[in-house]
PDB file of N, CA and C in Angstrom:
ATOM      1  N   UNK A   1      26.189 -44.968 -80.356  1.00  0.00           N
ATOM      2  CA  UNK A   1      27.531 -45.452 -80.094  1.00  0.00           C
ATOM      3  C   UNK A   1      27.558 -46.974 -80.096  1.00  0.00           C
ATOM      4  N   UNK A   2      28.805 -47.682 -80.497  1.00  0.00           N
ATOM      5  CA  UNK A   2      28.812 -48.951 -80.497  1.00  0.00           C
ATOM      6  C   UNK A   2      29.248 -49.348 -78.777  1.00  0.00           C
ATOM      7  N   UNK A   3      28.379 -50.164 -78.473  1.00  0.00           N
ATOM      8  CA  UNK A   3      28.674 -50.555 -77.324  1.00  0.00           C
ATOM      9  C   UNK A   3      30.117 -51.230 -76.657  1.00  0.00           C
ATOM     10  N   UNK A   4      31.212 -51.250 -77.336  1.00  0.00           N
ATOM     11  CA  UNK A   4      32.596 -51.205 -77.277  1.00  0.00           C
ATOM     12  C   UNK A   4      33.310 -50.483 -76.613  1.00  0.00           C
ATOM     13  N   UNK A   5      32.642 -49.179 -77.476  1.00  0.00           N
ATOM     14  CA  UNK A   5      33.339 -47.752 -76.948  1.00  0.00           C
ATOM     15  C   UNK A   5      32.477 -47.448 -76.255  1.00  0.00           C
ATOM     16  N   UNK A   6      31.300 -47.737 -75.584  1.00  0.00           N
ATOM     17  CA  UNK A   6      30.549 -47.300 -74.264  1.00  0.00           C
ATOM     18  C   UNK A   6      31.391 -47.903 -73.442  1.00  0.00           C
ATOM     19  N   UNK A   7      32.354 -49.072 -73.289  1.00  0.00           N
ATOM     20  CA  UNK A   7      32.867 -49.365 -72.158  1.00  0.00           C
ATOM     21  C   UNK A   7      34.178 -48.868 -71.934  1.00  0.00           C
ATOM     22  N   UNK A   8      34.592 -48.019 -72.886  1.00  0.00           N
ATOM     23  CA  UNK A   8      35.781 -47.471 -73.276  1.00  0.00           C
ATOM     24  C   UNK A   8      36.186 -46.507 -72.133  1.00  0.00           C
ATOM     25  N   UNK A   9      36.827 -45.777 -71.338  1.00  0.00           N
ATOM     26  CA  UNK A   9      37.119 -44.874 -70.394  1.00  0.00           C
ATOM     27  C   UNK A   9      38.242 -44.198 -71.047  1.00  0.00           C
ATOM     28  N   UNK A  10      38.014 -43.287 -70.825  1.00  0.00           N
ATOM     29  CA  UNK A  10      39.184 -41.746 -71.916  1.00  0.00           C
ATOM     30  C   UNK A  10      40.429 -42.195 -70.778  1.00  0.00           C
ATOM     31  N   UNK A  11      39.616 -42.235 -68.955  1.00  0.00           N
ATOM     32  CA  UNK A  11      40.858 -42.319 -68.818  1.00  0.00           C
ATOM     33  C   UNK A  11      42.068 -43.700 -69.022  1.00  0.00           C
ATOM     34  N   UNK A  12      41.301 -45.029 -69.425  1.00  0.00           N
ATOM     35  CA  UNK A  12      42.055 -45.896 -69.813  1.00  0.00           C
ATOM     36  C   UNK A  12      42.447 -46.173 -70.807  1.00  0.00           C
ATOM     37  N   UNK A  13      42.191 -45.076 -71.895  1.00  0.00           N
ATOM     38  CA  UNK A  13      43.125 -45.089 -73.650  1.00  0.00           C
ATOM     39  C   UNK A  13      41.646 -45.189 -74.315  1.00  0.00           C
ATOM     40  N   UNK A  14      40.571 -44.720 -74.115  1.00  0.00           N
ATOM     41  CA  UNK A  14      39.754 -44.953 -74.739  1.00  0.00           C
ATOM     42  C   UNK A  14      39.096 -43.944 -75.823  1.00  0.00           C
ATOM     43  N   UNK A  15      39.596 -42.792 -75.647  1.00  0.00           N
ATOM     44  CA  UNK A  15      39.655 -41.388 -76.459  1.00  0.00           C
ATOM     45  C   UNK A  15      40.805 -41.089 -77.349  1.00  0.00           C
ATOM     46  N   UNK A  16      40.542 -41.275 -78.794  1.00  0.00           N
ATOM     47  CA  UNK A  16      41.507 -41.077 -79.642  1.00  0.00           C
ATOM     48  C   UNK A  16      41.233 -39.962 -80.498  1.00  0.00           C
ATOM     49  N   UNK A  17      41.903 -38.629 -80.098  1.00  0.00           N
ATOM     50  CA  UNK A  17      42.094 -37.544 -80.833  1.00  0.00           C
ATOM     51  C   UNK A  17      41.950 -37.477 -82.024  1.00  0.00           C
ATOM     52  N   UNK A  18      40.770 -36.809 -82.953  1.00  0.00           N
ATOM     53  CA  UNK A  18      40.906 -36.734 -84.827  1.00  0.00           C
ATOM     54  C   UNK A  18      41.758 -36.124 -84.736  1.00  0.00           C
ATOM     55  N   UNK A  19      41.915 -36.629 -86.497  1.00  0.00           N
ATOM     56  CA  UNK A  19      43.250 -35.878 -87.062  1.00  0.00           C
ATOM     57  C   UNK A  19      42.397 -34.843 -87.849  1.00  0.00           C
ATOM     58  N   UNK A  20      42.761 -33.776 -87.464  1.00  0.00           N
ATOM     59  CA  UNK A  20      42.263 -32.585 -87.576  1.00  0.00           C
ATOM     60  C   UNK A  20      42.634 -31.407 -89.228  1.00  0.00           C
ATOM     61  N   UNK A  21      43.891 -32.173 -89.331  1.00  0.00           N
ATOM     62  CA  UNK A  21      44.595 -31.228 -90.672  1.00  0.00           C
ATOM     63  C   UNK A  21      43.678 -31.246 -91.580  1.00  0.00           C
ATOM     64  N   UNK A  22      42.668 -32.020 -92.001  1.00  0.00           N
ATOM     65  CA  UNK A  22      42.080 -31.959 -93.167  1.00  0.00           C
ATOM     66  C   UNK A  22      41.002 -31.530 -93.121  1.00  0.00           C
ATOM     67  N   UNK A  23      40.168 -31.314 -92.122  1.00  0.00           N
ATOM     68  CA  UNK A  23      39.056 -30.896 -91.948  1.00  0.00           C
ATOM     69  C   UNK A  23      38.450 -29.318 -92.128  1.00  0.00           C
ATOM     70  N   UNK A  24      37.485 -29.014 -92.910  1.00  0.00           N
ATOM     71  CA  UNK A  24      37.404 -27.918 -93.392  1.00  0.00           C
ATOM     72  C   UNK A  24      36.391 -27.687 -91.932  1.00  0.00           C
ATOM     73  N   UNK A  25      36.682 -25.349 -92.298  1.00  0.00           N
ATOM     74  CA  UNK A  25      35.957 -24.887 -90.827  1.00  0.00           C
ATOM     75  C   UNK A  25      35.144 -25.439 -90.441  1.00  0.00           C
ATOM     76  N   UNK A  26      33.978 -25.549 -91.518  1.00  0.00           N
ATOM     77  CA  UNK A  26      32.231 -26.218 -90.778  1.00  0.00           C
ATOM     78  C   UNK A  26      32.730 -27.148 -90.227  1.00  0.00           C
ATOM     79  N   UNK A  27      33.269 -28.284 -90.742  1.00  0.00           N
ATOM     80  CA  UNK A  27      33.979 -29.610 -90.164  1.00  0.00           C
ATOM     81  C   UNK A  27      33.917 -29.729 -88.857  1.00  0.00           C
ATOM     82  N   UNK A  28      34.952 -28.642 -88.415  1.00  0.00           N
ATOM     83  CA  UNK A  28      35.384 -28.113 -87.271  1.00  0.00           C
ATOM     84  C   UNK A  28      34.695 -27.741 -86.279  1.00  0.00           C
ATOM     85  N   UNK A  29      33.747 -27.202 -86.611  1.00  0.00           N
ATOM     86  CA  UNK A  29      32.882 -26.061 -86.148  1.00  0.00           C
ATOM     87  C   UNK A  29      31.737 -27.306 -85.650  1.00  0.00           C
ATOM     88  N   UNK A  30      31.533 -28.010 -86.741  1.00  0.00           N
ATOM     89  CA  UNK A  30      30.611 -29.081 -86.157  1.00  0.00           C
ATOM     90  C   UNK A  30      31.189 -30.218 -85.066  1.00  0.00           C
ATOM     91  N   UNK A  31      32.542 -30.048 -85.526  1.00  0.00           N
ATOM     92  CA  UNK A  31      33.284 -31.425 -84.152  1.00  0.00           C
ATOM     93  C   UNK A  31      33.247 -30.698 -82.716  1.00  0.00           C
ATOM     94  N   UNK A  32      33.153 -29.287 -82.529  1.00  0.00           N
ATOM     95  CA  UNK A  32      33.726 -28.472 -81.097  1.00  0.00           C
ATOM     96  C   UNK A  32      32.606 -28.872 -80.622  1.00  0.00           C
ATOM     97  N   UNK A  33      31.041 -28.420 -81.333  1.00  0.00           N
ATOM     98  CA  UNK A  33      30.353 -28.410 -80.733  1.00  0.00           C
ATOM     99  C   UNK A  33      29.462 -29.975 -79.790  1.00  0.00           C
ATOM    100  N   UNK A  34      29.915 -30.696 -81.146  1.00  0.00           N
ATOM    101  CA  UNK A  34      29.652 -32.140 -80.852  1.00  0.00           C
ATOM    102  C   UNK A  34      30.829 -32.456 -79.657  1.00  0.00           C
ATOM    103  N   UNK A  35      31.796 -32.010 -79.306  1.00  0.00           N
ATOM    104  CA  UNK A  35      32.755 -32.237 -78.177  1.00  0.00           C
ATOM    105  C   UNK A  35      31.913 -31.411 -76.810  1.00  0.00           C
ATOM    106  N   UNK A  36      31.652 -30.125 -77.414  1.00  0.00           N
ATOM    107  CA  UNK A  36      30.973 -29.446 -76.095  1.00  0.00           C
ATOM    108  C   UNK A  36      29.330 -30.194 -75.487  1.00  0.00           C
ATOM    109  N   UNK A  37      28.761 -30.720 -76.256  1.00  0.00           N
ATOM    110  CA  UNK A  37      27.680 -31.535 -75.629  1.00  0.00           C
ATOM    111  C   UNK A  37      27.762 -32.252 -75.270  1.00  0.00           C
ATOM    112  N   UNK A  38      28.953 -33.275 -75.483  1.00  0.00           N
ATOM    113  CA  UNK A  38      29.351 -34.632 -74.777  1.00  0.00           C
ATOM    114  C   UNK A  38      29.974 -34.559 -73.158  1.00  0.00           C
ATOM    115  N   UNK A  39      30.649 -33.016 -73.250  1.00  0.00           N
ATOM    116  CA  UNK A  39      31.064 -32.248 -72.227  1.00  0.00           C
ATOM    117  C   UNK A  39      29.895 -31.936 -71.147  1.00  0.00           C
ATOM    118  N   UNK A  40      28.739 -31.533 -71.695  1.00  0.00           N
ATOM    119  CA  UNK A  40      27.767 -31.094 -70.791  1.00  0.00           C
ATOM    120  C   UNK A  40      26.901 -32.516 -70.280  1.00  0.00           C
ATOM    121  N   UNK A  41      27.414 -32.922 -71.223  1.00  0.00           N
ATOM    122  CA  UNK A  41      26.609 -34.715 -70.909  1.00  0.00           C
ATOM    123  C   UNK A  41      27.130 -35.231 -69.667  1.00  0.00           C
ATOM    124  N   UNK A  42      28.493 -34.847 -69.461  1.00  0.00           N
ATOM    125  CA  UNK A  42      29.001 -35.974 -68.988  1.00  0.00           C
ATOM    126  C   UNK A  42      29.210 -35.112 -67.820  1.00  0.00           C
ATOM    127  N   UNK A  43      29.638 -33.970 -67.531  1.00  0.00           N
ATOM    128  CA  UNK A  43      29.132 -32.803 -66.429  1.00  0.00           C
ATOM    129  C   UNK A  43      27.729 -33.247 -65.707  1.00  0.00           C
ATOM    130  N   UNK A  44      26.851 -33.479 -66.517  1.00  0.00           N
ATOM    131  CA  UNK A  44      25.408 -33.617 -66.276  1.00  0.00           C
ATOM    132  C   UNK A  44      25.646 -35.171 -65.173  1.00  0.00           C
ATOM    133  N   UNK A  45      26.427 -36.261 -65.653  1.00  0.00           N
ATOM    134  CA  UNK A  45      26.982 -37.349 -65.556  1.00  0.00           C
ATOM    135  C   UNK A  45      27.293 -37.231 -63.658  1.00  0.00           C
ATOM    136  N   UNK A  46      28.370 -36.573 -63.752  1.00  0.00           N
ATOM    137  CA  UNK A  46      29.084 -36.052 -62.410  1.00  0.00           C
ATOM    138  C   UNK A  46      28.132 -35.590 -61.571  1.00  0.00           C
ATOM    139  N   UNK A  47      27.524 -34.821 -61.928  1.00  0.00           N
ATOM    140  CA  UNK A  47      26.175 -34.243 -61.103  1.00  0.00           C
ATOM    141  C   UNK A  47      25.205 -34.726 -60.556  1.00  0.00           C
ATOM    142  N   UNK A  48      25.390 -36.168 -61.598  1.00  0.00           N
ATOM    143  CA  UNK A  48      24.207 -37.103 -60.727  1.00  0.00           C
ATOM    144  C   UNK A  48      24.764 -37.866 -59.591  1.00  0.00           C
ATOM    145  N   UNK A  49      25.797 -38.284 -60.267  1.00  0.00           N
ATOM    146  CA  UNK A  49      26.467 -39.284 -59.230  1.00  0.00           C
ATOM    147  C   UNK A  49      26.825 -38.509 -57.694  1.00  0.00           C
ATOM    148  N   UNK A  50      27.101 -36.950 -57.935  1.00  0.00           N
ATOM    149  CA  UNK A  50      27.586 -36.559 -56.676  1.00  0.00           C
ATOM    150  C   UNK A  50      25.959 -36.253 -55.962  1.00  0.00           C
ATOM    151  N   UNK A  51      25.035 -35.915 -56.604  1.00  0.00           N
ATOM    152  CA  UNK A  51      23.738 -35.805 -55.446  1.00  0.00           C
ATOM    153  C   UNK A  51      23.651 -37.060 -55.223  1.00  0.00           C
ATOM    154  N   UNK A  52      23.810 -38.221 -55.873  1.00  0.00           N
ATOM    155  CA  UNK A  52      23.463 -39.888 -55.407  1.00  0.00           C
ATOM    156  C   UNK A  52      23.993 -39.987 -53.731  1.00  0.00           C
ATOM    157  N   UNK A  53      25.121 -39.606 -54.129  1.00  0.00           N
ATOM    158  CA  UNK A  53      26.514 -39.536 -53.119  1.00  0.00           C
ATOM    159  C   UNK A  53      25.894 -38.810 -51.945  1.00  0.00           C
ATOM    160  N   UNK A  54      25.414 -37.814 -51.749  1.00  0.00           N
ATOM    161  CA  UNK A  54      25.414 -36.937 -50.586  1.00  0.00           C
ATOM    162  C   UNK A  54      23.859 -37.424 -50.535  1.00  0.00           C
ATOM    163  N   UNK A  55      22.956 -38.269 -50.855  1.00  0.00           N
ATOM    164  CA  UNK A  55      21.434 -38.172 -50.390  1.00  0.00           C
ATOM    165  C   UNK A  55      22.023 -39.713 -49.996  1.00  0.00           C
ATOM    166  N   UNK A  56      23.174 -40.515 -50.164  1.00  0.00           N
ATOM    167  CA  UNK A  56      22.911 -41.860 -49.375  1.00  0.00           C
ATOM    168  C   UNK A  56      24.121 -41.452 -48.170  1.00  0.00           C
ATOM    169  N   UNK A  57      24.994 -40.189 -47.949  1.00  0.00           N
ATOM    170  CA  UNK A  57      25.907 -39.614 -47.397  1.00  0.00           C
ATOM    171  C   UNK A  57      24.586 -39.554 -46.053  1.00  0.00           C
ATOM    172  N   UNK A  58      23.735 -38.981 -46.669  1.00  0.00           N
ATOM    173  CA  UNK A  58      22.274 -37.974 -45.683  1.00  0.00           C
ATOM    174  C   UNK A  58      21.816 -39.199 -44.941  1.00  0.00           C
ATOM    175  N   UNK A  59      21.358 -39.819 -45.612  1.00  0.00           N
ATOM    176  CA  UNK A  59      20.857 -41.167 -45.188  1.00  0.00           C
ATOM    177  C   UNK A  59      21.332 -42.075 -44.307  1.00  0.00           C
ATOM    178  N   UNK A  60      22.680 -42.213 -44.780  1.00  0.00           N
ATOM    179  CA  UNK A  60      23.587 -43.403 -43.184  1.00  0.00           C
ATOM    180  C   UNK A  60      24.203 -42.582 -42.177  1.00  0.00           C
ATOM    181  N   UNK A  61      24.180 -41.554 -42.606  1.00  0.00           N
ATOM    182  CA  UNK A  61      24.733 -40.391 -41.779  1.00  0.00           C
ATOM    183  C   UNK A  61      24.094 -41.053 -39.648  1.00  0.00           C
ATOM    184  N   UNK A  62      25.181 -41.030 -39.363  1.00  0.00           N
ATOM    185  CA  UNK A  62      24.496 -41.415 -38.012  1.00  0.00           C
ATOM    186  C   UNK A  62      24.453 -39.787 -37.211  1.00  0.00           C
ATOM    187  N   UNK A  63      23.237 -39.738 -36.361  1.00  0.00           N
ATOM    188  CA  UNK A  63      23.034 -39.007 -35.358  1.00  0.00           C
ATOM    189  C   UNK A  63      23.920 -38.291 -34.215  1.00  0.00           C
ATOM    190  N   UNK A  64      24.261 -37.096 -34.471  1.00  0.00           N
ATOM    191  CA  UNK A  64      25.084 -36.359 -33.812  1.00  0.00           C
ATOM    192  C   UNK A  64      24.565 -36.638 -32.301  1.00  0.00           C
TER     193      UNK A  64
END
C-alpha cells in the first residue's frame, strides 16, 4: 500500500467503492475475497487493541 492511503480512515472518506459494472465473475470473485482478508485483518486489528486495553485495564486496576 502507498503510505497515503495507510493514513487514510474509511471512516474519514478514505474508502472509495470500485466500480463494479465491468468487472468479469473471477474479477469479482477475486475482489470479495481480497475484501474478506482485509476484513479478518483488521478484526485481527480490534483484537489486539482490545486485549492491549484490558491487560493495562488489569494493571492500573486499583485494589478492591
Amino acid at each position: 500500500m502507498f503510505e497515503d492511503e495507510e493514513r487514510r480512515s474509511p471512516a474519514t472518506g478514505g474508502f472509495t467503492p470500485a466500480a463494479l459494472a465491468s468487472w468479469s465473475e473471477e474479477t469479482l470473485r477475486g475482489y470479495v475475497a481480497a475484501l474478506r482478508a482485509e476484513i479478518a485483518r483488521a478484526e485481527a486489528a480490534i483484537a489486539a487493541r482490545a486485549a492491549q486495553r484490558s491487560a493495562a485495564d488489569a494493571f492500573f486496576r486499583k485494589p478492591e
